[in-house]
Structures are given as C-alpha cells and as structure tokens.
Protein backbone atom coordinates (compact mmCIF):
# COMPACT_ATOMS: atom_id res chain seq x y z
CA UNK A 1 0.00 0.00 0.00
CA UNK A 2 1.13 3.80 -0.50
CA UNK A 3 -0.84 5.88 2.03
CA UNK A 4 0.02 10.05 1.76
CA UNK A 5 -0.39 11.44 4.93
CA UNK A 6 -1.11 15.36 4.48
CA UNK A 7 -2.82 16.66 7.83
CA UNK A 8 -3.02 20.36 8.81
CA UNK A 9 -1.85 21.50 11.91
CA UNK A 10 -4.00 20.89 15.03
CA UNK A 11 -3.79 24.10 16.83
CA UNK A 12 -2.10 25.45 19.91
CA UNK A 13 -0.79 21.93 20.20
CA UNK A 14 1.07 20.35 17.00
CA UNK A 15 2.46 21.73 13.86
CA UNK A 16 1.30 20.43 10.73
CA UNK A 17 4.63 18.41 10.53
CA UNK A 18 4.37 16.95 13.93
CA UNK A 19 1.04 15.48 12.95
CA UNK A 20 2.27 14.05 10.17
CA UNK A 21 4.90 12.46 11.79
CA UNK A 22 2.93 11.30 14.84
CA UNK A 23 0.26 9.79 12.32
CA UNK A 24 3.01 7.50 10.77
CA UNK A 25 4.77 6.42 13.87
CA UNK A 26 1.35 4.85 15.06
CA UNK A 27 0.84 3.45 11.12
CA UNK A 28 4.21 2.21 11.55
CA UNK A 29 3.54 0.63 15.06
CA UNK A 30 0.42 -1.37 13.57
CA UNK A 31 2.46 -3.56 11.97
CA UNK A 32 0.69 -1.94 8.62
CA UNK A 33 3.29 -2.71 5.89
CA UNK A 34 3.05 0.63 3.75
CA UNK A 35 5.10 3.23 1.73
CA UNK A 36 4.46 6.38 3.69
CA UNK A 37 4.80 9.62 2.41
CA UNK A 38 4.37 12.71 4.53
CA UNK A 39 3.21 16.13 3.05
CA UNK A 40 2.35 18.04 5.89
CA UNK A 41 -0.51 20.85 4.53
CA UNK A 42 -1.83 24.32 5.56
CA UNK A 43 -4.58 26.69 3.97
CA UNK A 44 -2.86 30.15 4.47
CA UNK A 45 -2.79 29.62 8.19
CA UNK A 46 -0.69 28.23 10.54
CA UNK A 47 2.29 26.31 9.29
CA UNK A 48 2.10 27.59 5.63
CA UNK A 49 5.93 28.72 5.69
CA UNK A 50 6.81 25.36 6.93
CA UNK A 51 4.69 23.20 3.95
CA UNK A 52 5.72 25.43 1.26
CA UNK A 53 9.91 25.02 2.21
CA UNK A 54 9.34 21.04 2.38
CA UNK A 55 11.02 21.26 -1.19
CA UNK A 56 13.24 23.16 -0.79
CA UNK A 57 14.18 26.94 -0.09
CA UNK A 58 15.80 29.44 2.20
CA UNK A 59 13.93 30.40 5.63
CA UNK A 60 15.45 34.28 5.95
CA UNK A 61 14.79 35.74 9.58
CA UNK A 62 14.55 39.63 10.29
CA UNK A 63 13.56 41.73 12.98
CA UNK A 64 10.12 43.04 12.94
CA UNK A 65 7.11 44.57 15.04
CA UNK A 66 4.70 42.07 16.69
CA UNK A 67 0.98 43.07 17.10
CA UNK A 68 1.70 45.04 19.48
CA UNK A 69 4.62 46.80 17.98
CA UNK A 70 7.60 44.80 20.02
CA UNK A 71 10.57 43.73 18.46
CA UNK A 72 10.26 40.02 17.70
CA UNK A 73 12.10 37.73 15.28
CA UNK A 74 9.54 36.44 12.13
CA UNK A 75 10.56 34.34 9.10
CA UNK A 76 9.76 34.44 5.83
CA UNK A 77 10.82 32.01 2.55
CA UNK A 78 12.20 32.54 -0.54
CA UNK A 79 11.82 29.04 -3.36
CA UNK A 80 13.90 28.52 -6.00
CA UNK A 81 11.44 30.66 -8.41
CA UNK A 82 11.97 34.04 -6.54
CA UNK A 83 8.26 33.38 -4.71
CA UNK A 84 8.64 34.93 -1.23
CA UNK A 85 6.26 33.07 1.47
CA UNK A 86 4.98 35.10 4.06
CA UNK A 87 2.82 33.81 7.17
CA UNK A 88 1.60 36.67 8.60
CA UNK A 89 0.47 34.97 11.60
CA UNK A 90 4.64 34.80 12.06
CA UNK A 91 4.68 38.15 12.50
CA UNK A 92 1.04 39.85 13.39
CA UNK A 93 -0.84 37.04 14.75
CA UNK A 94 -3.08 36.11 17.40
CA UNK A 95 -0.98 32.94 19.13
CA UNK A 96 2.19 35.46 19.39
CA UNK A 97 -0.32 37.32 22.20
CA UNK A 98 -1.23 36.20 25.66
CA UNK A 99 -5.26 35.65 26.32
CA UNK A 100 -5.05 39.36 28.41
CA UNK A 101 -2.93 41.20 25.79
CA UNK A 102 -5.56 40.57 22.65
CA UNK A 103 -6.45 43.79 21.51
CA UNK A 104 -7.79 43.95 17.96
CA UNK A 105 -8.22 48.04 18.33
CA UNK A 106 -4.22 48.48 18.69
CA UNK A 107 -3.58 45.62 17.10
CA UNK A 108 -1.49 46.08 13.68
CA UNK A 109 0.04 44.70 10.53
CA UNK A 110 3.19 46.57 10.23
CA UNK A 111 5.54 43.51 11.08
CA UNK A 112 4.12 41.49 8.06
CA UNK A 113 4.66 44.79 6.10
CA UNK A 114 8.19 44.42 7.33
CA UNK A 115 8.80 40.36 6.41
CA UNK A 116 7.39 41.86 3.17
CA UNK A 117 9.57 44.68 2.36
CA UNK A 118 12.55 42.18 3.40
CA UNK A 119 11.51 40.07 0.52
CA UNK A 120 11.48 42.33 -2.11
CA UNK A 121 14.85 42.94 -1.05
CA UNK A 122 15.89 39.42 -1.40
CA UNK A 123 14.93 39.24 -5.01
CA UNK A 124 11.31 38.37 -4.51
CA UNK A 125 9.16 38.77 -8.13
CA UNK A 126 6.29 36.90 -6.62
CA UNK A 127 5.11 37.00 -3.14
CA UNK A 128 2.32 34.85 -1.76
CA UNK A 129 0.89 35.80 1.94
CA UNK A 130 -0.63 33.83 3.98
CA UNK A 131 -3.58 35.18 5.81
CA UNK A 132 -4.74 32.85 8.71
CA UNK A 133 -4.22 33.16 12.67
CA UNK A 134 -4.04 37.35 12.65
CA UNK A 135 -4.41 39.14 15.77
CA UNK A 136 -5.13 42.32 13.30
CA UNK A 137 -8.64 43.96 12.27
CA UNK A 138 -6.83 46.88 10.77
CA UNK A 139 -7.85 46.23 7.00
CA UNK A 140 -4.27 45.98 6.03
CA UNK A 141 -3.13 49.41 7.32
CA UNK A 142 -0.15 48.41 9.42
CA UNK A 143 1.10 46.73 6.54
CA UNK A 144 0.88 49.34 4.29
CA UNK A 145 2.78 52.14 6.84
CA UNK A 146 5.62 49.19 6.58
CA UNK A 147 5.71 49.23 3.19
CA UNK A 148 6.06 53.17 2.73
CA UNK A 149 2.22 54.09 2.65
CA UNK A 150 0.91 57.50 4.68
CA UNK A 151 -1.67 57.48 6.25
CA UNK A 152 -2.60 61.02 7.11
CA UNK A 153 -5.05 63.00 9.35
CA UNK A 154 -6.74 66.16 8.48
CA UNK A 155 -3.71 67.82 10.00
CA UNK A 156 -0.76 65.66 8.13
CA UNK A 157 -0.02 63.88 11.22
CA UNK A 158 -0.13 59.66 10.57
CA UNK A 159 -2.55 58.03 12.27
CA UNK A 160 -1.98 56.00 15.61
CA UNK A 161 -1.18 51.86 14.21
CA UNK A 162 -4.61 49.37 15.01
CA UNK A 163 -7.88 49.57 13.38
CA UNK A 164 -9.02 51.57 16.42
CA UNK A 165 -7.60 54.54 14.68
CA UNK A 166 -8.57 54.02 10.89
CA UNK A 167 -11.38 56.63 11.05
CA UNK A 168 -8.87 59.42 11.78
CA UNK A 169 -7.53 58.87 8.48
CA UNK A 170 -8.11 61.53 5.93
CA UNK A 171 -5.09 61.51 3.45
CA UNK A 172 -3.93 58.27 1.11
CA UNK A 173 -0.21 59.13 0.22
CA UNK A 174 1.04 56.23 -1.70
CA UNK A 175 4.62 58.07 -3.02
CA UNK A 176 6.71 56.31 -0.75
CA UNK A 177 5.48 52.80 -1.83
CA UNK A 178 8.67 51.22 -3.19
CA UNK A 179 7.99 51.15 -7.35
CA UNK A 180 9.11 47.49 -7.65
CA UNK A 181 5.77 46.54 -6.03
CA UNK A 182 3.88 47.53 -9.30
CA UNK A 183 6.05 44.68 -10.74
CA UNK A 184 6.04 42.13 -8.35
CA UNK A 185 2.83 39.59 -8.10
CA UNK A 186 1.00 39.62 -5.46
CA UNK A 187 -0.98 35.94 -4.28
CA UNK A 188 -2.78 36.61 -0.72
CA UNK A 189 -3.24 32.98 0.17
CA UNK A 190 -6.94 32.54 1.62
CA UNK A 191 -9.10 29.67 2.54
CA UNK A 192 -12.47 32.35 3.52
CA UNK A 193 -14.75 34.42 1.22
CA UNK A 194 -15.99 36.60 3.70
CA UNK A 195 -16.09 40.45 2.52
CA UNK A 196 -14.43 43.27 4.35
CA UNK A 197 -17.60 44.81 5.64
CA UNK A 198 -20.70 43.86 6.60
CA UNK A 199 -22.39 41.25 8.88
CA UNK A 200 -20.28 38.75 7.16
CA UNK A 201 -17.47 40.85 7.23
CA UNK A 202 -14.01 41.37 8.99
CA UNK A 203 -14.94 42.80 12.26
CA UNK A 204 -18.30 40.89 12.95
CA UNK A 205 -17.13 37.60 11.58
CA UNK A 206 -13.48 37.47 13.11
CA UNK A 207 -13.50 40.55 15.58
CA UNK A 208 -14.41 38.47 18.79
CA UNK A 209 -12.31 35.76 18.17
CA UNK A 210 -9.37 38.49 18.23
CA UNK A 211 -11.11 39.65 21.22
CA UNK A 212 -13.02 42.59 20.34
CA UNK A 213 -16.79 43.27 22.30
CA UNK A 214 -19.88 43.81 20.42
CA UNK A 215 -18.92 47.79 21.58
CA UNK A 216 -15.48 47.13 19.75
CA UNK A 217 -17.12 44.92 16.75
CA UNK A 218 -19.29 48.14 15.82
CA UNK A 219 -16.25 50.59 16.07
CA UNK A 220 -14.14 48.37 13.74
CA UNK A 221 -16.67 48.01 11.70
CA UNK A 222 -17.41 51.71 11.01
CA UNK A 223 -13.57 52.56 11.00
CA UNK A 224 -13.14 50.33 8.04
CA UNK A 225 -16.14 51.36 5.92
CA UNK A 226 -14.36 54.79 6.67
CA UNK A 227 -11.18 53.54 5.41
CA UNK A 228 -12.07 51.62 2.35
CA UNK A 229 -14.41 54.20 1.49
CA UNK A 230 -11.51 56.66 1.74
CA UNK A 231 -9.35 54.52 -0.50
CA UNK A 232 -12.13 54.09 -2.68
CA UNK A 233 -12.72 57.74 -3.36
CA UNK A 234 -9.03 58.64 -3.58
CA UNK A 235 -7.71 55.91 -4.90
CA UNK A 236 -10.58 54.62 -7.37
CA UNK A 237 -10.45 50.82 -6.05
CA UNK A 238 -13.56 49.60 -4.49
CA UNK A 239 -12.97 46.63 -2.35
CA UNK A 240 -15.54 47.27 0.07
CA UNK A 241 -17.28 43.85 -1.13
CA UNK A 242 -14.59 42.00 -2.81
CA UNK A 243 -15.09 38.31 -2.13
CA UNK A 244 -12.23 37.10 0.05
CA UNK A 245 -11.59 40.85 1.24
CA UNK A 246 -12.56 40.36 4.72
CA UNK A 247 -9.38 37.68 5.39
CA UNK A 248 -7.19 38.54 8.55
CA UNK A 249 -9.40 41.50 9.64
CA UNK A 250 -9.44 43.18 6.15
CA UNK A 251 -5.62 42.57 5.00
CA UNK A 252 -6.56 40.72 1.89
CA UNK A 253 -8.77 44.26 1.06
CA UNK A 254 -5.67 46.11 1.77
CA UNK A 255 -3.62 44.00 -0.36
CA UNK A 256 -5.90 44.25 -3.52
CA UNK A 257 -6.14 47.84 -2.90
CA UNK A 258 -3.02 49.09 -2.95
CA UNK A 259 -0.58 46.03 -4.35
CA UNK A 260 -3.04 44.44 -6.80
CA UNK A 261 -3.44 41.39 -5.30
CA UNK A 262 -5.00 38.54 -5.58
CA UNK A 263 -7.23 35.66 -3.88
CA UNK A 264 -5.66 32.04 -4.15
CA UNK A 265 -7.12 29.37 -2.32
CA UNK A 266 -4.28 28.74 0.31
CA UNK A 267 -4.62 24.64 -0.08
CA UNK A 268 -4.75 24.51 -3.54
CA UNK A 269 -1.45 27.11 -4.04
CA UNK A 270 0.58 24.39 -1.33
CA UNK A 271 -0.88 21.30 -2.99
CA UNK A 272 0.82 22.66 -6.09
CA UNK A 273 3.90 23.24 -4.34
CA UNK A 274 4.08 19.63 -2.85
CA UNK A 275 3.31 18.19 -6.21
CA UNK A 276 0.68 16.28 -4.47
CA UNK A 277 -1.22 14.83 -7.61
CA UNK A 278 1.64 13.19 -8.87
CA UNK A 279 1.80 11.19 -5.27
CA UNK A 280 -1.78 10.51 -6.18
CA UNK A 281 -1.05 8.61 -8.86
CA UNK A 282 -0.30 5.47 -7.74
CA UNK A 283 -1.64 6.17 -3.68
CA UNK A 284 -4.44 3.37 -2.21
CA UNK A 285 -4.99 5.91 0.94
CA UNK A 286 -4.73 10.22 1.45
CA UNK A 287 -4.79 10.74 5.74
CA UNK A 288 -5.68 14.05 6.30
CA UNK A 289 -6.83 16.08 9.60
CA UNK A 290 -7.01 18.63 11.43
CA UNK A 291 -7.61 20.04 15.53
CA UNK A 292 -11.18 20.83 14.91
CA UNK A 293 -13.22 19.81 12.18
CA UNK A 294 -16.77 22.22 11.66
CA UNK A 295 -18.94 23.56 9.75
CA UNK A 296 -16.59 26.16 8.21
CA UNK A 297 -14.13 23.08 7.35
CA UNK A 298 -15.57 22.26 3.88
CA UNK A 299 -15.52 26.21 2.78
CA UNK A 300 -12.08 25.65 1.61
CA UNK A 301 -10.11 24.49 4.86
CA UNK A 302 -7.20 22.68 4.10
CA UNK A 303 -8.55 19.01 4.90
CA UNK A 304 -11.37 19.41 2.36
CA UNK A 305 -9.28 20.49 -0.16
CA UNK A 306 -6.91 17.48 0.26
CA UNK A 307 -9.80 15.41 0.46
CA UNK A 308 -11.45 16.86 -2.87
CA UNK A 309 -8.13 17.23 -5.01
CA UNK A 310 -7.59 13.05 -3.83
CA UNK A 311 -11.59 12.21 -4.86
CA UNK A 312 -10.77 13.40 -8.29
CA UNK A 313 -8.36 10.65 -8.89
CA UNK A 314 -10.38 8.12 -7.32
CA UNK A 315 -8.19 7.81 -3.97
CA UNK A 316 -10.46 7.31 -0.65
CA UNK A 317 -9.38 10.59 2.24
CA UNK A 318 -9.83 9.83 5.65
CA UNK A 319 -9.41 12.48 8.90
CA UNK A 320 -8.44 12.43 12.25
CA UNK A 321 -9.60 15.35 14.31
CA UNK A 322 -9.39 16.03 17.58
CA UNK A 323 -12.83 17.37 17.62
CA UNK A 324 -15.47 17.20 15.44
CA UNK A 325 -18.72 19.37 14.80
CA UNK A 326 -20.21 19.12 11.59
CA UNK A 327 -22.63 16.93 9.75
CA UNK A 328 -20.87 13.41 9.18
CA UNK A 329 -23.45 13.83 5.20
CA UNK A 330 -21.69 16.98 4.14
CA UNK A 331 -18.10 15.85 4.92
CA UNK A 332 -18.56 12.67 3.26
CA UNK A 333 -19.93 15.12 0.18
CA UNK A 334 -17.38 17.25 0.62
CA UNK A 335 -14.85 14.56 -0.17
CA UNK A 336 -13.94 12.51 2.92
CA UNK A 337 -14.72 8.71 3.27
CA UNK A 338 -14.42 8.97 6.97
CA UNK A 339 -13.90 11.36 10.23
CA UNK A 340 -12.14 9.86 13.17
CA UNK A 341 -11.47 11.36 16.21
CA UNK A 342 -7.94 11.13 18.05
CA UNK A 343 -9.67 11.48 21.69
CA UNK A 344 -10.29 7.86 23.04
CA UNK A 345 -12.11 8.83 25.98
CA UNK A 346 -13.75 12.11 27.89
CA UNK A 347 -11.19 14.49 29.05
CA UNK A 348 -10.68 18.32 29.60
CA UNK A 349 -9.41 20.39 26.82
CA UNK A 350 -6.40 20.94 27.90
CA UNK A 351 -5.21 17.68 28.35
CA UNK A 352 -5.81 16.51 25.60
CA UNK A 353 -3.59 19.92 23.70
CA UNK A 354 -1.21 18.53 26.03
CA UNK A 355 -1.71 15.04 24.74
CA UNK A 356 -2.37 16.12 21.38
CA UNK A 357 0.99 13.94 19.90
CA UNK A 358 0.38 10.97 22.00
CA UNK A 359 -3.61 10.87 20.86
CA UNK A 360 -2.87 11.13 17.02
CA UNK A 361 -0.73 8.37 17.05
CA UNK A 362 -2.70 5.99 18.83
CA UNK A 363 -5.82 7.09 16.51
CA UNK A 364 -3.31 6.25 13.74
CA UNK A 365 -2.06 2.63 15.76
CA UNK A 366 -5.94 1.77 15.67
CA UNK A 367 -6.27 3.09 12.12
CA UNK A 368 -3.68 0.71 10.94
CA UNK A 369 -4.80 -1.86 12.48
CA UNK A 370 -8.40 -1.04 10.60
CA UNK A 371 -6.54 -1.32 7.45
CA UNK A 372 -4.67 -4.11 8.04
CA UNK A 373 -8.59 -6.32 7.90
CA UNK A 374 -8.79 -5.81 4.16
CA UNK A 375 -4.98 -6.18 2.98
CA UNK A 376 -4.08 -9.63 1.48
CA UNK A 377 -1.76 -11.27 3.80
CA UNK A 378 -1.38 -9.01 6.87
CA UNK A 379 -4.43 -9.88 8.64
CA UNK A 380 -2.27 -12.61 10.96
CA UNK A 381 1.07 -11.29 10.46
C-alpha cells in the first residue's frame, strides 16, 4: 500500500509536521506494511511557511514589530522561483499574544509589512501571503505604513497603528510605496470568502475571536467602511465587497487595494507546491486532519481540499480530528470517506492539547490496524 499522509496543523498543540509524523509512527507501530509519504498541509494559516519550504528553499529571519509593535524575530521564505512566502500569523498574529494582551483596536500589521519589504529585497518577483491566525482587524493598514504608505489626518499627522484609529484617516499618500511593487505579483493565500464589511465581514465575523466586544465589533466596523471608502474615493479601487476581502481582519482588502493582489485558495497554491497529484497517482490511501473539524471546514479548509483534489483521482481521504462538529453527510460530500477522532475517551481540553501527539498516534495505531482487515496477507502477520 502507499498511504500520503497530508494533515493540517492541530492548533495550539502540533504543527502540521508533527502530525504528520505522529500519524506515521502509530501506522508504523500497527504492523501496517506501507510506503508512507508525509506532506504536511496548511490553507494560508498556521504552518504555511513550513509546507511550502518542504522542497526546498531558504527560511530568511529579520527583525520586525509584533501586534503590538515589540521587536520580535519572524521568518519568511524565498523558493527557487523568486516566490517569497509570508505567514503573517509569524509576524502579526493572534498565538504570538497572551489571552489578556488581545487587543484587535491596537492591534497592527506593520511587522508582516516588514517580512514583506525584506523580501522584495531578497529578489522576490512573486510573493504569496498567507492570511490565517491574525491578531489584526486593521484592513491591512499596518502593513501598508511598513511598506512606505501615509496614512494622514486632516492635519498631516499619521494616524496611531490598530484599526481603532482608521477613522482618523483623511489623506492616502502612496509616493513612498517602493515602485518594484507595481512589478512584483501579489498571491494573498486565503481559505475564507468573507467580505471586508458587513455582517459577514471582517470585524463581525473574526472581531471576537481576536477579542473585540460587540462595543469594539461596531467601532471596527465603522472605521473600516471609513477607510475603504476613503481609498475608494481617492484611490478609485472599491474593495468594500470584494469576495475574500474580509481575510485577517481586512488585509486581503488592503492588499488588492493598494498592491493588486489577488485571492488564491491557500490549499490549492501548497498542494501545487508539494506536487501532491503526482503522489496521487499510484496512492491506495490520502490521511488528512485537522484540531477541529466544523462547519466552516468544507468552505475551503485545508482538509477538504486534500480530500477533494484526492476524490478526483479516485483515492479514498480519511481524517483524524481532535474534535469534530459538523454533519458526518456533508463531509462525506465534501470529499472525505471517513472522520475519526484522536480522543479515546472524555477528558478536559487541555489535556488533551497537552496530549495532542500521543492521541494522534494511537488514533493512527488503531487506524492501521483497521486497514490491516482488508490487505491480502497481513491480517495474521
């Protein structure tokens, strides 16, 4: 058998790669007698750096602003191709802040601007961002002061960083924006198609997981209508409803705004990378998963898009989560043969993010065993 394990990371507990690797070792443990081949995934999110240097590449460190505007070191990678990968959740997102620090008014962009700046300077001609984890719901604006943009008040003074302080804005000056941008692609890696605004937008859709109140949802809200509506009048690009323009608090509108860029599905831009349908080819079994698996899973989360790129080519996907909460119909539509969870018995969240390796490979142990019942000759070995 040739299985392809390609999981996503289960968050705040194991990487992407770790799950891959725990998910063989229990394989491996069942006695199953397989070819294993490990491409670890990620949407955009968490661990998108990591999948897109598995071939190969340069990881370049620099100095840049966290959230909150502290120093902090944050990665970026530069392929073969001169495609710069940038996880902005290295640099401005939400697991780099403790629970009582989250504060999506101050909040701010500016250190992705940075790891973005930094690539252009390495030679980048393509740069790809990945938009999942943020801490940010300041439509890009952080960014954009990183990467030479002014953003002015009625009296020429730059507005405060966070999308607390968007509505003081009055002034686009894009001069200082370095001229090799207008030359350089830009790919904003996405796996939502939530607008900017709205009630399915940036700030009611993603504000309170960033830890904004329904006080701070409204303000947010208002400050970037202000703001895109600004950018829209002086600049003439209307991204106010763009599909895909509410990702990482509004970034992804930024982005198309100012640097022309444009929506990829995250999953499908990595599968590409990885060469994944070429391990199709000749693959009896894709294991995918992910930390929880939900209703927003199948609207382009990584696992799904494993799952549908592997039903194409007529290869089964099945998941291990560590918690599941969607309907068992639509996944099984969506492109998985079967959802199974790591946790083995009742236990408190935290112990089982403690746990999290341990779990996934004894999901995997009784998963190989599983397989083991309908492969010729292994059933008593």
């Amino acid at each position: 058998m040739k299985l392809v394990i390609s999981p996503g990371a289960f968050k705040h507990s194991l990487s992407a790669a770790a799950v891959a690797q725990a998910i063989a070792a229990g394989l491996t443990r069942s006695g199953l007698g397989a070819d294993l081949v490990l491409l670890p995934i990620a949407d955009g999110g968490n661990g998108t750096l990591d999948a897109f240097l598995v071939g190969g590449g340069q990881r370049i460190t620099r100095t840049v602003r966290d959230p909150l505007g502290r120093p902090i070191e944050a990665a970026f990678g530069l392929l073969s191709d001169q495609t710069a990968v940038i996880e902005m959740a290295l640099a401005s997102g939400l697991e780099l802040l403790r629970p009582d620090e989250l504060d999506p008014l101050a909040a701010t962009t500016y250190g992705t601007g940075q790891l973005m700046q930094a690539a252009l300077d390495a030679g980048a001609k393509r740069v790809i961002v990945g938009m999942g984890g943020s801490a940010t719901v300041d439509g890009g604006a952080g960014c954009l002061q990183a990467l030479g943009v002014k953003l002015l008040e009625a009296n020429g003074a730059e507005i405060s960083p966070g999308g607390g302080h968007l509505r003081q804005s009055a002034q686009l000056d894009t001069s200082g924006l370095d001229p090799r941008w207008a030359q350089t692609e830009v790919i904003i890696a996405s796996d939502v198609d939530n607008p900017a605004l709205g009630p399915d937008g940036a700030a009611a859709v993603f504000g309170p997981q960033k830890g904004a109140s329904p006080t701070e949802v409204a303000l947010l809200e208002a400050n970037l209508h202000h703001f895109f509506t600004l950018v829209n009048d002086q600049l003439g690009v209307d991204v106010r409803s763009a599909r895909g323009g509410g990702a990482a608090g509004a970034f992804s509108a930024g982005l198309m705004a100012f640097l022309g860029g444009q929506i990829q599905p995250g999953i499908d831009l990595i599968l590409e990378q990885l060469s994944f349908d070429e391990h199709l080819r000749d693959a009896d079994l894709v294991i995918t998963g992910e930390g929880q698996m939900d209703a927003q899973t199948v609207h382009g989360k990584g696992p799904i898009g494993v799952a549908r790129r592997a039903r194409e080519r007529g290869v089964p996907t099945v998941a291990l989560v560590g918690g599941l909460d969607a309907d068992d119909a639509l996944l099984h539509e969506a492109g998985l043969w079967a959802v199974l969870s790591v946790v083995d018995k009742p236990m408190p969240l935290q112990t089982a993010l403690d746990h999290a390796a341990e779990l996934v490979e004894r999901a995997a142990l009784r998963l190989g065993y599983l397989l083991r019942i309908g492969t010729p000759g292994q059933q008593n070995v």
